[in-house]
C-alpha atoms as a PDB file:
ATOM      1  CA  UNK A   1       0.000   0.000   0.000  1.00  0.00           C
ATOM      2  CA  UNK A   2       1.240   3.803  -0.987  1.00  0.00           C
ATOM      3  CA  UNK A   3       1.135   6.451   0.792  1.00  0.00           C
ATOM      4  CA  UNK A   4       2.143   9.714  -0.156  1.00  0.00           C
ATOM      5  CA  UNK A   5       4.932   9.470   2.221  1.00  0.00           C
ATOM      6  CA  UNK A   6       6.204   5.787   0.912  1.00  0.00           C
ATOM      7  CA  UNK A   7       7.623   5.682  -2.396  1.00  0.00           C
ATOM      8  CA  UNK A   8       5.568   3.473  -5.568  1.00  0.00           C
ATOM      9  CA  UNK A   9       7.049  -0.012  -5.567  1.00  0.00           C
ATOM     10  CA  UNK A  10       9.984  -0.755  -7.764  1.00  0.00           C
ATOM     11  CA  UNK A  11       7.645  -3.172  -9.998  1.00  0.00           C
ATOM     12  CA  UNK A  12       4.292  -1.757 -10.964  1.00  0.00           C
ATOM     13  CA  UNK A  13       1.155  -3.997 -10.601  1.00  0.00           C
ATOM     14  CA  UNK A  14       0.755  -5.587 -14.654  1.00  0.00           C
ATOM     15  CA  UNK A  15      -1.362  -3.977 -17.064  1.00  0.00           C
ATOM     16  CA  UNK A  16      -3.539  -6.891 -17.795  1.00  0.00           C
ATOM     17  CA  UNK A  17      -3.620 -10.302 -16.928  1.00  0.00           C
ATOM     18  CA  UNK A  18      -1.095 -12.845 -17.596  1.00  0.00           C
ATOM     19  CA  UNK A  19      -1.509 -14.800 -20.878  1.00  0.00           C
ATOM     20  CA  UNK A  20      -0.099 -18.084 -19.131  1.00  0.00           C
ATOM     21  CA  UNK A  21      -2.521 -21.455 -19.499  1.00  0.00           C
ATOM     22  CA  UNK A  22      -4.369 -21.519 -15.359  1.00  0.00           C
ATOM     23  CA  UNK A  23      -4.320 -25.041 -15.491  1.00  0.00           C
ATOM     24  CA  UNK A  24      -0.227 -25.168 -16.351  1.00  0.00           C
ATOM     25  CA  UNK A  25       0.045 -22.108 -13.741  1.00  0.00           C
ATOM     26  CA  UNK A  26      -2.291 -24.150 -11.190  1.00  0.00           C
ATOM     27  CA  UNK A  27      -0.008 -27.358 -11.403  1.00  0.00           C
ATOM     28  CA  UNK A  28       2.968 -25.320 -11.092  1.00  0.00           C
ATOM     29  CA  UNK A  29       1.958 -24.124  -7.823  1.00  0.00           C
ATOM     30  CA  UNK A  30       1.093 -27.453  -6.967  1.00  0.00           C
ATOM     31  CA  UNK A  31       4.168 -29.335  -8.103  1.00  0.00           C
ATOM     32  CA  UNK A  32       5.793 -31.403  -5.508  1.00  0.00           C
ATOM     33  CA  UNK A  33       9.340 -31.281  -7.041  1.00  0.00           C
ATOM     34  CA  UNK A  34       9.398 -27.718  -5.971  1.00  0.00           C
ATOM     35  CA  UNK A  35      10.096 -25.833  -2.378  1.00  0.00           C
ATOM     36  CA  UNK A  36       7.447 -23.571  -1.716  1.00  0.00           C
ATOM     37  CA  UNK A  37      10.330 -20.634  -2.037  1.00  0.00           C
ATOM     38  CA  UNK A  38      11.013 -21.675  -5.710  1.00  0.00           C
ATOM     39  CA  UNK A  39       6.946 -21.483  -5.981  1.00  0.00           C
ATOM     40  CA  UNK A  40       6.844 -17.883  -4.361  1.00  0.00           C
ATOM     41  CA  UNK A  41       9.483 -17.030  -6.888  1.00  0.00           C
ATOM     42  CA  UNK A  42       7.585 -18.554  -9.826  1.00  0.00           C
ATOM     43  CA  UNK A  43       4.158 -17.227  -8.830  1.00  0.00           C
ATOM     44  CA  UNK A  44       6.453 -13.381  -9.053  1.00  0.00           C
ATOM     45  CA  UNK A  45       7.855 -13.868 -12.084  1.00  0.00           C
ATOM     46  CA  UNK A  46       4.200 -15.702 -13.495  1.00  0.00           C
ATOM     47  CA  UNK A  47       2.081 -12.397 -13.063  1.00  0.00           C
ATOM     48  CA  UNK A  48       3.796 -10.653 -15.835  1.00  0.00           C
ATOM     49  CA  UNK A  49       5.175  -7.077 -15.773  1.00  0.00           C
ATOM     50  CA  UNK A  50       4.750  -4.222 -18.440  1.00  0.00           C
ATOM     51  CA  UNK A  51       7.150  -3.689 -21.510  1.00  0.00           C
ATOM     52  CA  UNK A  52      10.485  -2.863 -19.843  1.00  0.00           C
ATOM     53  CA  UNK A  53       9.384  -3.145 -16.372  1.00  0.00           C
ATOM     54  CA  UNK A  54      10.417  -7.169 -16.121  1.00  0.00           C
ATOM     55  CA  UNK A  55      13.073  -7.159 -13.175  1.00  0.00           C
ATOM     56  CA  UNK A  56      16.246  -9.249 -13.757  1.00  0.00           C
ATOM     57  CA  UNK A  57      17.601 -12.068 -11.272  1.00  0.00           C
ATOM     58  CA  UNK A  58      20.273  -9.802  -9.632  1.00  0.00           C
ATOM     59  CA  UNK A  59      17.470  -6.918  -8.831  1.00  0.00           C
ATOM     60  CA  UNK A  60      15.211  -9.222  -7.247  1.00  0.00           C
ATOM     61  CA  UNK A  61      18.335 -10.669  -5.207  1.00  0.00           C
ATOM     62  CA  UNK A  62      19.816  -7.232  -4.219  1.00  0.00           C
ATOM     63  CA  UNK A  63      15.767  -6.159  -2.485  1.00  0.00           C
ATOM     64  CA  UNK A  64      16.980  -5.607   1.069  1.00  0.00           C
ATOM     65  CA  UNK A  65      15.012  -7.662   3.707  1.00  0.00           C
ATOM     66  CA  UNK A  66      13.499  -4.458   4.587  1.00  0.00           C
ATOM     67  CA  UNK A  67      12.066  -3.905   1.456  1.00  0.00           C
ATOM     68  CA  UNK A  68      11.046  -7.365   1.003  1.00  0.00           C
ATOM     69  CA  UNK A  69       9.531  -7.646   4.577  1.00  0.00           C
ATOM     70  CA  UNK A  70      10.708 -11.129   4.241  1.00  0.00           C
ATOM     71  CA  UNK A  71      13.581 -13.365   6.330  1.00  0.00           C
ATOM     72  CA  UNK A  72      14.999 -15.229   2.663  1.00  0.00           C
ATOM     73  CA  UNK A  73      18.529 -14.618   2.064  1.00  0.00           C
ATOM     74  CA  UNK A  74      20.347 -13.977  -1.046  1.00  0.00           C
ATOM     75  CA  UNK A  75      21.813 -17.496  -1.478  1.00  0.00           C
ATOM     76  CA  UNK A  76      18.246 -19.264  -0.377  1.00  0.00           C
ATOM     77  CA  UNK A  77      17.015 -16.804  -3.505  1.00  0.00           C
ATOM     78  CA  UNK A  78      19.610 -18.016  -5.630  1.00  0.00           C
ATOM     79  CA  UNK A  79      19.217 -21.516  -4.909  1.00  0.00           C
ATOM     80  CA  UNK A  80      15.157 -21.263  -5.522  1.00  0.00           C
ATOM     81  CA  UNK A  81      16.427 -19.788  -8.930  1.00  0.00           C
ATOM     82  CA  UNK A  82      18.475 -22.696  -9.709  1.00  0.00           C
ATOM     83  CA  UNK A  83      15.483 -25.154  -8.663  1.00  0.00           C
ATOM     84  CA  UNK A  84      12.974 -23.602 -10.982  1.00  0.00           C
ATOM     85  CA  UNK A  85      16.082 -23.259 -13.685  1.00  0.00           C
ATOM     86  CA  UNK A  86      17.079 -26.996 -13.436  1.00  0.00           C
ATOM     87  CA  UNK A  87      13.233 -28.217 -13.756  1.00  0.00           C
ATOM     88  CA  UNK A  88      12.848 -25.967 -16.760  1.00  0.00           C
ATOM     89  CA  UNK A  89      10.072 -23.386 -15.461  1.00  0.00           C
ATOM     90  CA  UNK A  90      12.752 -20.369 -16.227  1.00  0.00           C
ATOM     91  CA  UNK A  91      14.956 -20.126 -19.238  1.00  0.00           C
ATOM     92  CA  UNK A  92      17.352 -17.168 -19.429  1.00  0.00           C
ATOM     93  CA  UNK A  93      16.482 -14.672 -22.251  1.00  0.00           C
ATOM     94  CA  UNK A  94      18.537 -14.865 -25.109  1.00  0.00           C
ATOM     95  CA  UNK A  95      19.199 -10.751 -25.461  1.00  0.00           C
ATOM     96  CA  UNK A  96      20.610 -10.801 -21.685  1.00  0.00           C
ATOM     97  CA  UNK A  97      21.809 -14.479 -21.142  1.00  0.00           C
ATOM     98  CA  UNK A  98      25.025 -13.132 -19.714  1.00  0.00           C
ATOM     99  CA  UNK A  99      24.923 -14.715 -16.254  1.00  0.00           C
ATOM    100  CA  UNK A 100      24.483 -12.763 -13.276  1.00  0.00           C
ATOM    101  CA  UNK A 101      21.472 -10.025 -13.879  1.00  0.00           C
ATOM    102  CA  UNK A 102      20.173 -11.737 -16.641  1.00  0.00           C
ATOM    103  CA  UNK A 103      15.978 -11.825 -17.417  1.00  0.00           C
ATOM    104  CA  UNK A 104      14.638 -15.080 -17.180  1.00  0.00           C
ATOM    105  CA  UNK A 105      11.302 -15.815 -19.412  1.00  0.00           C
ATOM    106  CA  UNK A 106       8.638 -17.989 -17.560  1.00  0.00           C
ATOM    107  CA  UNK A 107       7.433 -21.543 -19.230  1.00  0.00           C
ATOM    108  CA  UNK A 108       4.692 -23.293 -17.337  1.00  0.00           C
ATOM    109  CA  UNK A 109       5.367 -26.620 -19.496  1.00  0.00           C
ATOM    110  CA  UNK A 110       7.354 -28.504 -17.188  1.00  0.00           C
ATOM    111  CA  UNK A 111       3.627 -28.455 -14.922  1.00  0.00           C
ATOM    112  CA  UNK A 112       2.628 -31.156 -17.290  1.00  0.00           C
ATOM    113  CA  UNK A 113       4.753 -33.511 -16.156  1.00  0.00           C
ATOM    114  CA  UNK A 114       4.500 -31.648 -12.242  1.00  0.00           C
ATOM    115  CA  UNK A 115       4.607 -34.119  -9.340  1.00  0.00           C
ATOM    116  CA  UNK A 116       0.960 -34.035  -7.932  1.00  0.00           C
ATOM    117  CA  UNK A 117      -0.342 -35.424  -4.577  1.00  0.00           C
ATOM    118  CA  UNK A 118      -2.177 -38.133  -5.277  1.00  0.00           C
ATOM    119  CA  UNK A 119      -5.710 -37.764  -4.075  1.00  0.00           C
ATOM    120  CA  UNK A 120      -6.699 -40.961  -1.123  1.00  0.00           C
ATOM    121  CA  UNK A 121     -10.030 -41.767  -0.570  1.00  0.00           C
ATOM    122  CA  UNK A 122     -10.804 -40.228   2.972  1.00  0.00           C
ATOM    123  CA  UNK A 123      -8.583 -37.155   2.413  1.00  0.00           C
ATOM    124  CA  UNK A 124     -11.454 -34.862   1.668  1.00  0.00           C
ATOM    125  CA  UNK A 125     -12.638 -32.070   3.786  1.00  0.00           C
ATOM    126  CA  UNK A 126     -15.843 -34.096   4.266  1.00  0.00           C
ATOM    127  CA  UNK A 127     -16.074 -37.765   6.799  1.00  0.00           C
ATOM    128  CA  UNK A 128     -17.325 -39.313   3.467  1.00  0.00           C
ATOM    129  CA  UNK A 129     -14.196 -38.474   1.315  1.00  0.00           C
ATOM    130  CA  UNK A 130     -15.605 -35.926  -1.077  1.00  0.00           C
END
């Protein structure tokens, strides 16, 4: 929330929605191959930002805990990165893939193949299952 005292956040809000499949996007977040810090990160980088207003790896990284209002470090950031990396849900962009700092594009693919928990009989929220 802004005030006029607080400065606007670094990233606006998106100007529309994302154009990514809710199915892929809702198996993503559900993929048991990934740490719910690599699903934070992916659910960030999902909801899309506005022509030129995409922040890179090493931007995201440098946000002081502060500014984050979070207790993640730096190399528990970077190691999320590699997780999502290694499974295929970021790629690095081809203009910037220069290591450190690059922009990484988001593919939702790999959620085909996510690791789902299987549903038991007797799991529901209901005594009969459902």
């Amino acid at each position: 929330m802004s005030t006029p005292d607080t400065p606007p956040p670094r990233w606006p809000l998106p100007p529309a929605p994302p154009a990514h499949d809710p199915v892929l996007f809702a198996r993503a977040m559900r993929d048991m191959r990934l740490t719910w810090r690599a699903r934070g990160i992916l659910a960030e980088l999902s909801v899309g930002y506005g022509p030129g207003q995409d922040p890179t790896i090493s931007e995201l990284v440098a946000l002081n805990r502060d500014e984050r209002l979070a207790a993640e470090g730096r190399e528990a950031f970077r190691t999320a990165v590699r997780e999502l990396r290694g499974l295929g849900y970021l790629t690095p962009d081809a203009t910037t893939a220069s290591g450190v700092g690059e922009r990484l594009i988001v593919d939702l693919a790999p959620a085909a193949e996510a690791w789902l928990i299987p549903q038991h009989p007797g799991f529901g929220l209901y005594v009969d299952g459902s």
